[in-house]
N, C-alpha and C. Protein backbone atom coordinates (compact mmCIF):
# COMPACT_ATOMS: atom_id res chain seq x y z
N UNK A 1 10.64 1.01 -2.49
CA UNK A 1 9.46 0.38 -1.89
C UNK A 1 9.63 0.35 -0.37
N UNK A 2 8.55 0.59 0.35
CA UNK A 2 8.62 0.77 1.32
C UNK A 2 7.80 -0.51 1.84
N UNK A 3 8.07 -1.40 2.87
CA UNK A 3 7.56 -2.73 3.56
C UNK A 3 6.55 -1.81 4.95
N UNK A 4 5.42 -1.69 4.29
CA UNK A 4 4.43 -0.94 5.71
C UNK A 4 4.12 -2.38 6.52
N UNK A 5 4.22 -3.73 5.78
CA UNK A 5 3.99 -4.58 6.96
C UNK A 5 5.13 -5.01 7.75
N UNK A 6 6.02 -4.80 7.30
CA UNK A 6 7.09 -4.93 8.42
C UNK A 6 7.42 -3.57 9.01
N UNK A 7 6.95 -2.61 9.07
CA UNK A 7 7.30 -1.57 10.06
C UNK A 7 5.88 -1.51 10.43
N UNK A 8 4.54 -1.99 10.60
CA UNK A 8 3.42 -1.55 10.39
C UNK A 8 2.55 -0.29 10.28
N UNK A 9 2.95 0.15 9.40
CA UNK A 9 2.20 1.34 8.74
C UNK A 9 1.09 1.27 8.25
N UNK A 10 0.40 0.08 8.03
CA UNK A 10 -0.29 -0.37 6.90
C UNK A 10 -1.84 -0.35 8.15
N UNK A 11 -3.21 -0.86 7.53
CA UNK A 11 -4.64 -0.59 8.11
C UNK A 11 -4.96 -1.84 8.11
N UNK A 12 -4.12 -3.08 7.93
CA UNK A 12 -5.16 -4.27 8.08
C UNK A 12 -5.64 -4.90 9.48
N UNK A 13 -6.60 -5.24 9.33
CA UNK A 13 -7.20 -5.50 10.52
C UNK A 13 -6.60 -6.99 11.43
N UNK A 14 -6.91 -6.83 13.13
CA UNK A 14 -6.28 -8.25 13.41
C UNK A 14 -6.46 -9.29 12.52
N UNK A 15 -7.61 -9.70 12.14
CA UNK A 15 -8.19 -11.09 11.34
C UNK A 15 -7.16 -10.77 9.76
N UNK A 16 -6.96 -10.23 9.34
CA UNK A 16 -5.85 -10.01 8.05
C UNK A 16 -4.50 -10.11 8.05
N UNK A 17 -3.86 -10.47 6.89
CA UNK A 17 -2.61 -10.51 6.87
C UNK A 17 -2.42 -9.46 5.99
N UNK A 18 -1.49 -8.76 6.51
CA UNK A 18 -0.30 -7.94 5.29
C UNK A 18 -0.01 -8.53 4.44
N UNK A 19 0.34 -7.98 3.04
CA UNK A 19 1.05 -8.21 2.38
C UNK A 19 1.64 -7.14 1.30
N UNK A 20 2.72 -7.39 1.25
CA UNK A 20 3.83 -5.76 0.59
C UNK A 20 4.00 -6.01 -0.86
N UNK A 21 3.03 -5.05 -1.24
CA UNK A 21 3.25 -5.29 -2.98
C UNK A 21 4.76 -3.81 -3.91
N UNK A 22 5.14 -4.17 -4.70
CA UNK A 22 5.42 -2.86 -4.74
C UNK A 22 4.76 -1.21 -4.88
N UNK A 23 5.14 -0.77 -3.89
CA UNK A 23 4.97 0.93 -3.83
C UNK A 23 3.38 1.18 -3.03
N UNK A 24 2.93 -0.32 -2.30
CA UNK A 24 1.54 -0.29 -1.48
C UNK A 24 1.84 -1.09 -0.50
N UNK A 25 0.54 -1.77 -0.11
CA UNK A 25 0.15 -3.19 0.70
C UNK A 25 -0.95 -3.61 -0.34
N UNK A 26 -1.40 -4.94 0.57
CA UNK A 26 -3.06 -5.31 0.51
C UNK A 26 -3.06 -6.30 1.94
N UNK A 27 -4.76 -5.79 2.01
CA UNK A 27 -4.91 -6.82 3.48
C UNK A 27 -5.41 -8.12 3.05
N UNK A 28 -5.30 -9.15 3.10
CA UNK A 28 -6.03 -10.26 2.37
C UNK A 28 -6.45 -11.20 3.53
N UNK A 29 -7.23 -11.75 3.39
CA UNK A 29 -8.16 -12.53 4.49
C UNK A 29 -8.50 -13.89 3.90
N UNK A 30 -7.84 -14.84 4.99
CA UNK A 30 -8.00 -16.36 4.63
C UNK A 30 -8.49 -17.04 5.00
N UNK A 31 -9.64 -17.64 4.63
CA UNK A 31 -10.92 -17.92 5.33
C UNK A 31 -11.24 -19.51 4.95
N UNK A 32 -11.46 -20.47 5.73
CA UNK A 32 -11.71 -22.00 5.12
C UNK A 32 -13.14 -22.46 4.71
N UNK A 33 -13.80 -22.71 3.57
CA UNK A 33 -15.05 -22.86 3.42
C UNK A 33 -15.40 -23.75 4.69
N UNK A 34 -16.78 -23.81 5.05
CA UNK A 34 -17.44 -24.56 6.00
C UNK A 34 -16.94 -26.49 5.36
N UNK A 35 -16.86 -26.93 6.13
CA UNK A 35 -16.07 -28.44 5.99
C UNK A 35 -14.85 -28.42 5.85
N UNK A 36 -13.68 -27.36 6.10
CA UNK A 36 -12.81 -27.31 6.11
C UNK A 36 -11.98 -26.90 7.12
N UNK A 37 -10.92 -27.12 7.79
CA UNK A 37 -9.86 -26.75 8.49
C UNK A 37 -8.79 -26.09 8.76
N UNK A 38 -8.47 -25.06 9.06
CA UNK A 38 -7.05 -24.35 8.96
C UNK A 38 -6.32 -25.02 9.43
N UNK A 39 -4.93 -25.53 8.17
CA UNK A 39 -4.09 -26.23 9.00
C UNK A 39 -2.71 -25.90 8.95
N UNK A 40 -2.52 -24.35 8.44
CA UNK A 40 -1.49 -23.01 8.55
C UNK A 40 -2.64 -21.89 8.05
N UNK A 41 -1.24 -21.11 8.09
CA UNK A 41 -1.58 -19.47 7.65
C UNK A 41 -1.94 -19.54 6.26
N UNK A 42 -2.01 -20.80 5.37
CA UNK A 42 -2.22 -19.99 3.90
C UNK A 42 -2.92 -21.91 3.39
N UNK A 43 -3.20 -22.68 4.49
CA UNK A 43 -4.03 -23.82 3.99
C UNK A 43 -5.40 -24.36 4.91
N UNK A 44 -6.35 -24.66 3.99
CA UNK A 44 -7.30 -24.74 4.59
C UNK A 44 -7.53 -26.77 4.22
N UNK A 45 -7.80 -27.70 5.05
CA UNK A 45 -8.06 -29.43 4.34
C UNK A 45 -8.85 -29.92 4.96
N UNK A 46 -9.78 -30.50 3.89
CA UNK A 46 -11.59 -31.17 3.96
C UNK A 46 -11.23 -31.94 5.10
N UNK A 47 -12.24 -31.54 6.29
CA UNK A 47 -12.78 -32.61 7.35
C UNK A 47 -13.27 -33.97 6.31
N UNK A 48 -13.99 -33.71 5.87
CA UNK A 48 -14.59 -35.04 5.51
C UNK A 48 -15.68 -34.56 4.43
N UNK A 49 -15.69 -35.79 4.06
CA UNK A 49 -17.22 -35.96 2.82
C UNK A 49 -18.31 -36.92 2.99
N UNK A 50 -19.68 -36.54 2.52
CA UNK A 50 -21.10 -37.53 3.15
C UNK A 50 -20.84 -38.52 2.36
N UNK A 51 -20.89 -38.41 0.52
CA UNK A 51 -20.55 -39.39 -0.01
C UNK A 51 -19.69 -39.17 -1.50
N UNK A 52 -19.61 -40.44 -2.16
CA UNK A 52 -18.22 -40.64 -2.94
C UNK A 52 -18.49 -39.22 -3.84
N UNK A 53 -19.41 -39.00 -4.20
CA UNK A 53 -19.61 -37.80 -5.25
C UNK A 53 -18.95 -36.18 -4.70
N UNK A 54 -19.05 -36.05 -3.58
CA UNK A 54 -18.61 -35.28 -2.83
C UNK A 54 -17.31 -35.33 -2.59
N UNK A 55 -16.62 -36.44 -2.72
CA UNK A 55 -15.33 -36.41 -1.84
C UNK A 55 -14.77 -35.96 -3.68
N UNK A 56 -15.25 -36.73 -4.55
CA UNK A 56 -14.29 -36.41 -6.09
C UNK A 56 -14.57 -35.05 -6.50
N UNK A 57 -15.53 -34.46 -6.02
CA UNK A 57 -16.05 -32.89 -6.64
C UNK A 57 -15.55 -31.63 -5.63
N UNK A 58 -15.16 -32.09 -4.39
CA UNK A 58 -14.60 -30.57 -3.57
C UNK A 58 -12.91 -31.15 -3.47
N UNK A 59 -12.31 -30.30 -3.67
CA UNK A 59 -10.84 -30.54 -3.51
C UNK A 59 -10.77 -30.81 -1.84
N UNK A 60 -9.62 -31.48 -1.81
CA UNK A 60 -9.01 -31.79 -0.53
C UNK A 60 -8.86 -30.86 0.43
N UNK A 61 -7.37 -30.22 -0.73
CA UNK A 61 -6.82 -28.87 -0.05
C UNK A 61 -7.09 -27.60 -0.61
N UNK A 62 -7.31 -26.89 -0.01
CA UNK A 62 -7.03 -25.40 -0.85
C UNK A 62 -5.91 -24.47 -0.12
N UNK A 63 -5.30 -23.91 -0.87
CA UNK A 63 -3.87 -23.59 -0.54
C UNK A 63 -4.02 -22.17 -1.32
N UNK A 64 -3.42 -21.02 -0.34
CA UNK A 64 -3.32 -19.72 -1.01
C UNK A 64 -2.07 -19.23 -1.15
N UNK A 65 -1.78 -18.32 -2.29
CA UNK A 65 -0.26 -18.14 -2.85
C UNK A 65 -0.73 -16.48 -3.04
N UNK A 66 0.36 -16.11 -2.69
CA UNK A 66 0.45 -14.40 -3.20
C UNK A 66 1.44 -14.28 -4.19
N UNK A 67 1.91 -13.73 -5.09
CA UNK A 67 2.36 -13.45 -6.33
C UNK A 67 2.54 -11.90 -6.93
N UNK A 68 4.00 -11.36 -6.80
CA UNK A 68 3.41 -10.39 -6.97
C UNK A 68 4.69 -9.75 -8.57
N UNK A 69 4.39 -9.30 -9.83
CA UNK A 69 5.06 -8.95 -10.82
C UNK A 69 5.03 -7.26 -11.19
N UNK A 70 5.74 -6.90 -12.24
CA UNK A 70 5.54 -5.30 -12.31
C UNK A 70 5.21 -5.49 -14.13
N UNK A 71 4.31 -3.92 -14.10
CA UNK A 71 3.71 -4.33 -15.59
C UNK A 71 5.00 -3.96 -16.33
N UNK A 72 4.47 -4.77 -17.73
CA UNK A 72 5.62 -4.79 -18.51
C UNK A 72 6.69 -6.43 -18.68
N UNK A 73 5.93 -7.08 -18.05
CA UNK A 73 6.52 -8.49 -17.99
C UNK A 73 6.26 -9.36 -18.94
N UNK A 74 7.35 -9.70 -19.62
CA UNK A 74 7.26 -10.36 -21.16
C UNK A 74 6.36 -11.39 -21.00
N UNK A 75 5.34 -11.84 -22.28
CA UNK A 75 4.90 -13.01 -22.03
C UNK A 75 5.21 -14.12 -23.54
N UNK A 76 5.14 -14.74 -23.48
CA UNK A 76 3.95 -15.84 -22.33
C UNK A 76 5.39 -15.78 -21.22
N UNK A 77 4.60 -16.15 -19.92
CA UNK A 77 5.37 -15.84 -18.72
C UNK A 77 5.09 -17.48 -17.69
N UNK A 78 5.93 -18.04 -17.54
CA UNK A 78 5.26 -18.95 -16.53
C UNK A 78 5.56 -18.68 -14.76
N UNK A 79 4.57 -18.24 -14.27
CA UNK A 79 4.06 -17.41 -13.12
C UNK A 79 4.45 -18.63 -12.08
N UNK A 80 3.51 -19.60 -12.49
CA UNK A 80 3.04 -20.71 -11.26
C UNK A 80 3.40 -21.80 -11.84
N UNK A 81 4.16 -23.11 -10.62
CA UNK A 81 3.87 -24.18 -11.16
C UNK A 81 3.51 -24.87 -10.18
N UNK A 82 2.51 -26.25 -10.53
CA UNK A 82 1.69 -27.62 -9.51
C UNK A 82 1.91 -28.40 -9.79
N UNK A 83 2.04 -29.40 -9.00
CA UNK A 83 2.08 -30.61 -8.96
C UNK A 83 2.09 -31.75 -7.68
N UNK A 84 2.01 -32.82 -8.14
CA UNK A 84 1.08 -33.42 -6.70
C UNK A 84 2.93 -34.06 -6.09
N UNK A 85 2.76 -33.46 -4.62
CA UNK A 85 4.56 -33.94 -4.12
C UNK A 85 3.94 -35.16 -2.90
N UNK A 86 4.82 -36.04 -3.16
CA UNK A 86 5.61 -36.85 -4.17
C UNK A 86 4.28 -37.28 -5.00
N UNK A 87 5.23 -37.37 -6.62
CA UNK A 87 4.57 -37.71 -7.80
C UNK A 87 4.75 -38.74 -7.92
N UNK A 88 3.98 -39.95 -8.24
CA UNK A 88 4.50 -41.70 -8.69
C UNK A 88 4.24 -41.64 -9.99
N UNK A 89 5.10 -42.80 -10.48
CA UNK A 89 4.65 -43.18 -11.76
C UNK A 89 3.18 -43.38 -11.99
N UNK A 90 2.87 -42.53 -13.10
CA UNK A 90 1.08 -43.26 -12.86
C UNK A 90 0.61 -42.02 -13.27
N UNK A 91 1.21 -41.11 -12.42
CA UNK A 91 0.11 -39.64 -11.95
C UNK A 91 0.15 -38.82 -12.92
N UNK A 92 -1.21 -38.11 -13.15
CA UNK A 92 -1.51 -37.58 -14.46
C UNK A 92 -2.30 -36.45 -13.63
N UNK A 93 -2.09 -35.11 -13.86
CA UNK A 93 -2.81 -34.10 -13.62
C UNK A 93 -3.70 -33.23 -15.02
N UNK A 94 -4.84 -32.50 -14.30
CA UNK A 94 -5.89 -32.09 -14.96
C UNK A 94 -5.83 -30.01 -14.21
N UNK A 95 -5.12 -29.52 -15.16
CA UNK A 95 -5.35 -28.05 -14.48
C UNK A 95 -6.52 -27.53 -15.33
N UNK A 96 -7.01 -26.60 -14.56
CA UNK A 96 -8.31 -26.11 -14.87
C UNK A 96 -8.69 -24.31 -14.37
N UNK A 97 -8.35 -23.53 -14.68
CA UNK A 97 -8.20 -22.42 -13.90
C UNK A 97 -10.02 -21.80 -14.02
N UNK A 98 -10.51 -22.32 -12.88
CA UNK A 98 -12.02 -21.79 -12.52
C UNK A 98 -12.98 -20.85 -11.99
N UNK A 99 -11.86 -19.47 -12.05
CA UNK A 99 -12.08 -18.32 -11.51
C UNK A 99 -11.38 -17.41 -11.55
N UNK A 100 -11.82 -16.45 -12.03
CA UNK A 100 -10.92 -15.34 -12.03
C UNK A 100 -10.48 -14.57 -13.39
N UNK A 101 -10.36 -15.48 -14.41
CA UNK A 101 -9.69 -15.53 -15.36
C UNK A 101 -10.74 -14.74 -16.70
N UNK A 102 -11.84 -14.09 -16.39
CA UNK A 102 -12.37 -13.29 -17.29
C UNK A 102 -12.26 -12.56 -18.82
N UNK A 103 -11.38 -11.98 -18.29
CA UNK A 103 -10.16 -11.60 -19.42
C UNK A 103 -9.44 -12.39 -20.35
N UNK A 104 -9.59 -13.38 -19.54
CA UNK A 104 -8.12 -14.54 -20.84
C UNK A 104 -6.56 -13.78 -20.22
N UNK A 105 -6.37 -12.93 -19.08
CA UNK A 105 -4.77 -13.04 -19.56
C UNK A 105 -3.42 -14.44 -19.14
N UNK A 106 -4.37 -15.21 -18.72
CA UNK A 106 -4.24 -16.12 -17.70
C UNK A 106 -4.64 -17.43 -18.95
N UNK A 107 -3.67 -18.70 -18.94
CA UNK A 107 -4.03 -20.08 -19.30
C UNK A 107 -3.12 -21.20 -18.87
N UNK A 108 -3.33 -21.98 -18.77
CA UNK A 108 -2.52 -23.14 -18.08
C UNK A 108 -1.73 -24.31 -19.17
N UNK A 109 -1.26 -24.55 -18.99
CA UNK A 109 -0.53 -26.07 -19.73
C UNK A 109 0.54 -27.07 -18.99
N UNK A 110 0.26 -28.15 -19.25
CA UNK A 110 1.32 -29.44 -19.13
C UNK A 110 2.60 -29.05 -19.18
N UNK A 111 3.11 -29.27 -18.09
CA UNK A 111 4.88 -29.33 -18.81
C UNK A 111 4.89 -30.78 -18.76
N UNK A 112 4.31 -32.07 -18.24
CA UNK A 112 4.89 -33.42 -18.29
C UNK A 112 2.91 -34.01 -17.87
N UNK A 113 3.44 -35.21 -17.22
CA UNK A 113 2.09 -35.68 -16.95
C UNK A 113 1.71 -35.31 -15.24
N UNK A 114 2.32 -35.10 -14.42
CA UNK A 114 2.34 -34.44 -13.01
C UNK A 114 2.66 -33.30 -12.84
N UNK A 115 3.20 -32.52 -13.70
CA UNK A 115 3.50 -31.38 -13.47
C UNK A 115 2.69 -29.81 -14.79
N UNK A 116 2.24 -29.03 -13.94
CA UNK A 116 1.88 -28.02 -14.67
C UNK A 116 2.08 -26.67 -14.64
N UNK A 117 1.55 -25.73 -15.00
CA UNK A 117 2.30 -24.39 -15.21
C UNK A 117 1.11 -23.20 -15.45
N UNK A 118 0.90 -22.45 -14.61
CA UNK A 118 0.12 -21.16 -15.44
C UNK A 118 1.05 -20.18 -15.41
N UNK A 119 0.27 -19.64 -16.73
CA UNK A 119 1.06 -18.32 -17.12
C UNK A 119 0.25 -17.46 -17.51
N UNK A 120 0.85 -16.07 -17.80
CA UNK A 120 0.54 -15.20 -17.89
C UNK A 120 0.70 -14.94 -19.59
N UNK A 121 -0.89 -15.04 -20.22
CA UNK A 121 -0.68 -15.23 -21.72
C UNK A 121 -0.90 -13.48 -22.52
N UNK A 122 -1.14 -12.62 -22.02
CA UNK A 122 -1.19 -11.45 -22.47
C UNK A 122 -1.11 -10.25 -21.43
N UNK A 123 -0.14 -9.67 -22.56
CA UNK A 123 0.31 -8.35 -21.69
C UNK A 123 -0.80 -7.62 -20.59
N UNK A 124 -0.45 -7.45 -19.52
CA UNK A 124 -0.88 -6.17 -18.13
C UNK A 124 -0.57 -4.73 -18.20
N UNK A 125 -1.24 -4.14 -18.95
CA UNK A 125 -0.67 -2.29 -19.28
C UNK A 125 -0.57 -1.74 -17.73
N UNK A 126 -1.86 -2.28 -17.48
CA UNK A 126 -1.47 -1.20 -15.84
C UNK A 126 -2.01 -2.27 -15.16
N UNK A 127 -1.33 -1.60 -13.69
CA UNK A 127 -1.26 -1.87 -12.59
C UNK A 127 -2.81 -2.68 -12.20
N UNK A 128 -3.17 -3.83 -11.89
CA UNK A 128 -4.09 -4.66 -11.58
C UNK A 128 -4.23 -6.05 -10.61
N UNK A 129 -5.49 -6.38 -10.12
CA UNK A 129 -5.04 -7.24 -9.23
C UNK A 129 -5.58 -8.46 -9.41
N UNK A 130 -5.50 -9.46 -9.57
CA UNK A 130 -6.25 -10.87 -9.99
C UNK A 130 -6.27 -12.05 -8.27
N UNK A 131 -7.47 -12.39 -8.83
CA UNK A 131 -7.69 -13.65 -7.50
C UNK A 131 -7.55 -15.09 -8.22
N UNK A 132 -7.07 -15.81 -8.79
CA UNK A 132 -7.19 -17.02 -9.56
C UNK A 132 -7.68 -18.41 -8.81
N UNK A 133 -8.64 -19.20 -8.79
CA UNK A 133 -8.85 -20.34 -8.31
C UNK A 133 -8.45 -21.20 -9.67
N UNK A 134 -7.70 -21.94 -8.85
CA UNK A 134 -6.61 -22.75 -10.03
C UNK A 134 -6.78 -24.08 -9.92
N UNK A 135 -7.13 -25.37 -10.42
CA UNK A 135 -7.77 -26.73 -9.95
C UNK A 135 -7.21 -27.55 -10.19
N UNK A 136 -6.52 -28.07 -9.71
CA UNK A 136 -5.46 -29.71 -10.18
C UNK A 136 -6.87 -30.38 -9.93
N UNK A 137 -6.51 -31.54 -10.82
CA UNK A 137 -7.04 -33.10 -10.66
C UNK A 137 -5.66 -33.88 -10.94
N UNK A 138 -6.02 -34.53 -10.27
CA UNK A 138 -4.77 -35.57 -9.89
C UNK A 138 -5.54 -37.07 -10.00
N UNK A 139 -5.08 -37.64 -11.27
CA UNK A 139 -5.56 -39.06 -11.47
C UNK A 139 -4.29 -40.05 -10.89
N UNK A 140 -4.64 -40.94 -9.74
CA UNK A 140 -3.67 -41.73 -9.33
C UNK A 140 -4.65 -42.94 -8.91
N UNK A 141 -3.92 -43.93 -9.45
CA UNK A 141 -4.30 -45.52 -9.33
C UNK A 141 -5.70 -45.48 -9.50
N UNK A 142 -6.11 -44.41 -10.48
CA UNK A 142 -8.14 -45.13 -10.82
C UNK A 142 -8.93 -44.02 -9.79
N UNK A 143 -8.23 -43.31 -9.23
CA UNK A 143 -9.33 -41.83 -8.72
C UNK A 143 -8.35 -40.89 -8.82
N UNK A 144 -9.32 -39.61 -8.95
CA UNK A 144 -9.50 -38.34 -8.65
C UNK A 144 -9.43 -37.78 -7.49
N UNK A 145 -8.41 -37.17 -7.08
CA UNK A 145 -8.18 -36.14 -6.23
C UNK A 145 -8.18 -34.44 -6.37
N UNK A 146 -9.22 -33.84 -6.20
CA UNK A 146 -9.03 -32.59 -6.47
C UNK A 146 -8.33 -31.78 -5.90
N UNK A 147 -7.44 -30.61 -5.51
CA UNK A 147 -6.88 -29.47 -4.90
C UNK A 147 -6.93 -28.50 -5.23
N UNK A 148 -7.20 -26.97 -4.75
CA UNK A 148 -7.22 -26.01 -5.25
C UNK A 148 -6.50 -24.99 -4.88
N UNK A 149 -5.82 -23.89 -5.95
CA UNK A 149 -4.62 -23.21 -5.40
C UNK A 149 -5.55 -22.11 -5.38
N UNK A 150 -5.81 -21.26 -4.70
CA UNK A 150 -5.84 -19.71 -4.59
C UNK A 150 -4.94 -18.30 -4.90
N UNK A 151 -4.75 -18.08 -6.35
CA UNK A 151 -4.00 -17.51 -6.23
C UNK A 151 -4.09 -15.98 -6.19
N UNK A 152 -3.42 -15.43 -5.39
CA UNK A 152 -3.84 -13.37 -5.62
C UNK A 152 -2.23 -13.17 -6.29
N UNK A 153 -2.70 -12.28 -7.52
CA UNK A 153 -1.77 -11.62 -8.31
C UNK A 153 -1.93 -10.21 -8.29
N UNK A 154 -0.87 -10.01 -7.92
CA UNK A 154 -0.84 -8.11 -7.73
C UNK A 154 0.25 -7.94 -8.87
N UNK A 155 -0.23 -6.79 -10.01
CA UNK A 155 0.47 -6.53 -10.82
C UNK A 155 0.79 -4.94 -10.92
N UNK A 156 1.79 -4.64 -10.24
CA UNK A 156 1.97 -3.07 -10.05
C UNK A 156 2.96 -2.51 -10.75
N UNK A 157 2.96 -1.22 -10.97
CA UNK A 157 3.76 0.07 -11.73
C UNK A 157 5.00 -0.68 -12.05
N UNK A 158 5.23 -0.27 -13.02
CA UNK A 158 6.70 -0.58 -13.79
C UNK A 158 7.67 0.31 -12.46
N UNK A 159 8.78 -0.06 -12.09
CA UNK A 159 9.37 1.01 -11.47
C UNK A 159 10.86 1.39 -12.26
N UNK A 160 10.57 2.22 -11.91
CA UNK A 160 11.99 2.83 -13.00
C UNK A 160 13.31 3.45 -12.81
């Protein structure tokens, strides 16, 4: 594998980031919905909300993750895990994967009451690329906090 973003070989534009999958790139572009803030390279967190219905229905944060596996990866596979840091006694999460997931190869589960896990529930023959919007709810002391992970999954060539 060759790293075209660290030697830059690669076509992404200023506004893009590299990223080195095996035996390619991809340019991916991180963009904060309107009411939101860049507050790094891979998080975007709500200015604010008009009212209470709003603040429990748009997540806080949205946070993007790159991920990258080769086909042929046993499953069930656990890919990703969330959870709200620091966790108190109390805290109970709600994953919800709300995009992306068409196919079914993708489902989520509990490992405890704060902590969760997606995985990868059926085999990837070839090489493919997934965008996942992934949704904690986080029940602590009597509300709802939403967050959302962004995830891009690049699933490329077995290499041999």
């Amino acid at each position: 594998d060759i790293d075209e973003c660290a030697i830059g070989t690669h076509n992404c534009s200023a506004e893009e980031s590299c990223y080195n999958i095996q035996g390619s790139f991809r340019c991916l572009s991180f963009e904060c919905p309107s009411n939101y803030r860049k507050v790094s390279d891979m998080r975007c967190e709500r200015v604010g909300c008009f009212n209470y219905l709003e603040c429990q229905s748009t997540p806080v944060r949205i946070t993007y993750y790159q991920l990258n596996f080769q086909t042929g990866i046993a499953v069930p596979a656990h890919i990703f895990r969330i959870g709200p840091s620091p966790a108190y006694a109390g805290d109970s999460i709600v994953l919800t994967i709300t995009r992306g997931n068409e196919d079914g190869f993708f489902s989520t589960r509990r490992l405890n009451a704060y902590t969760g896990v997606v995985f990868l529930q059926r085999q990837v023959k070839e090489p493919k690329d997934f965008l996942l919007d992934v949704e904690m709810k986080l029940w602590r002391q009597g509300t709802y906090t939403t967050f959302l992970a962004k995830i891009y999954i690049f699933i490329t060539a077995h290499a041999y």
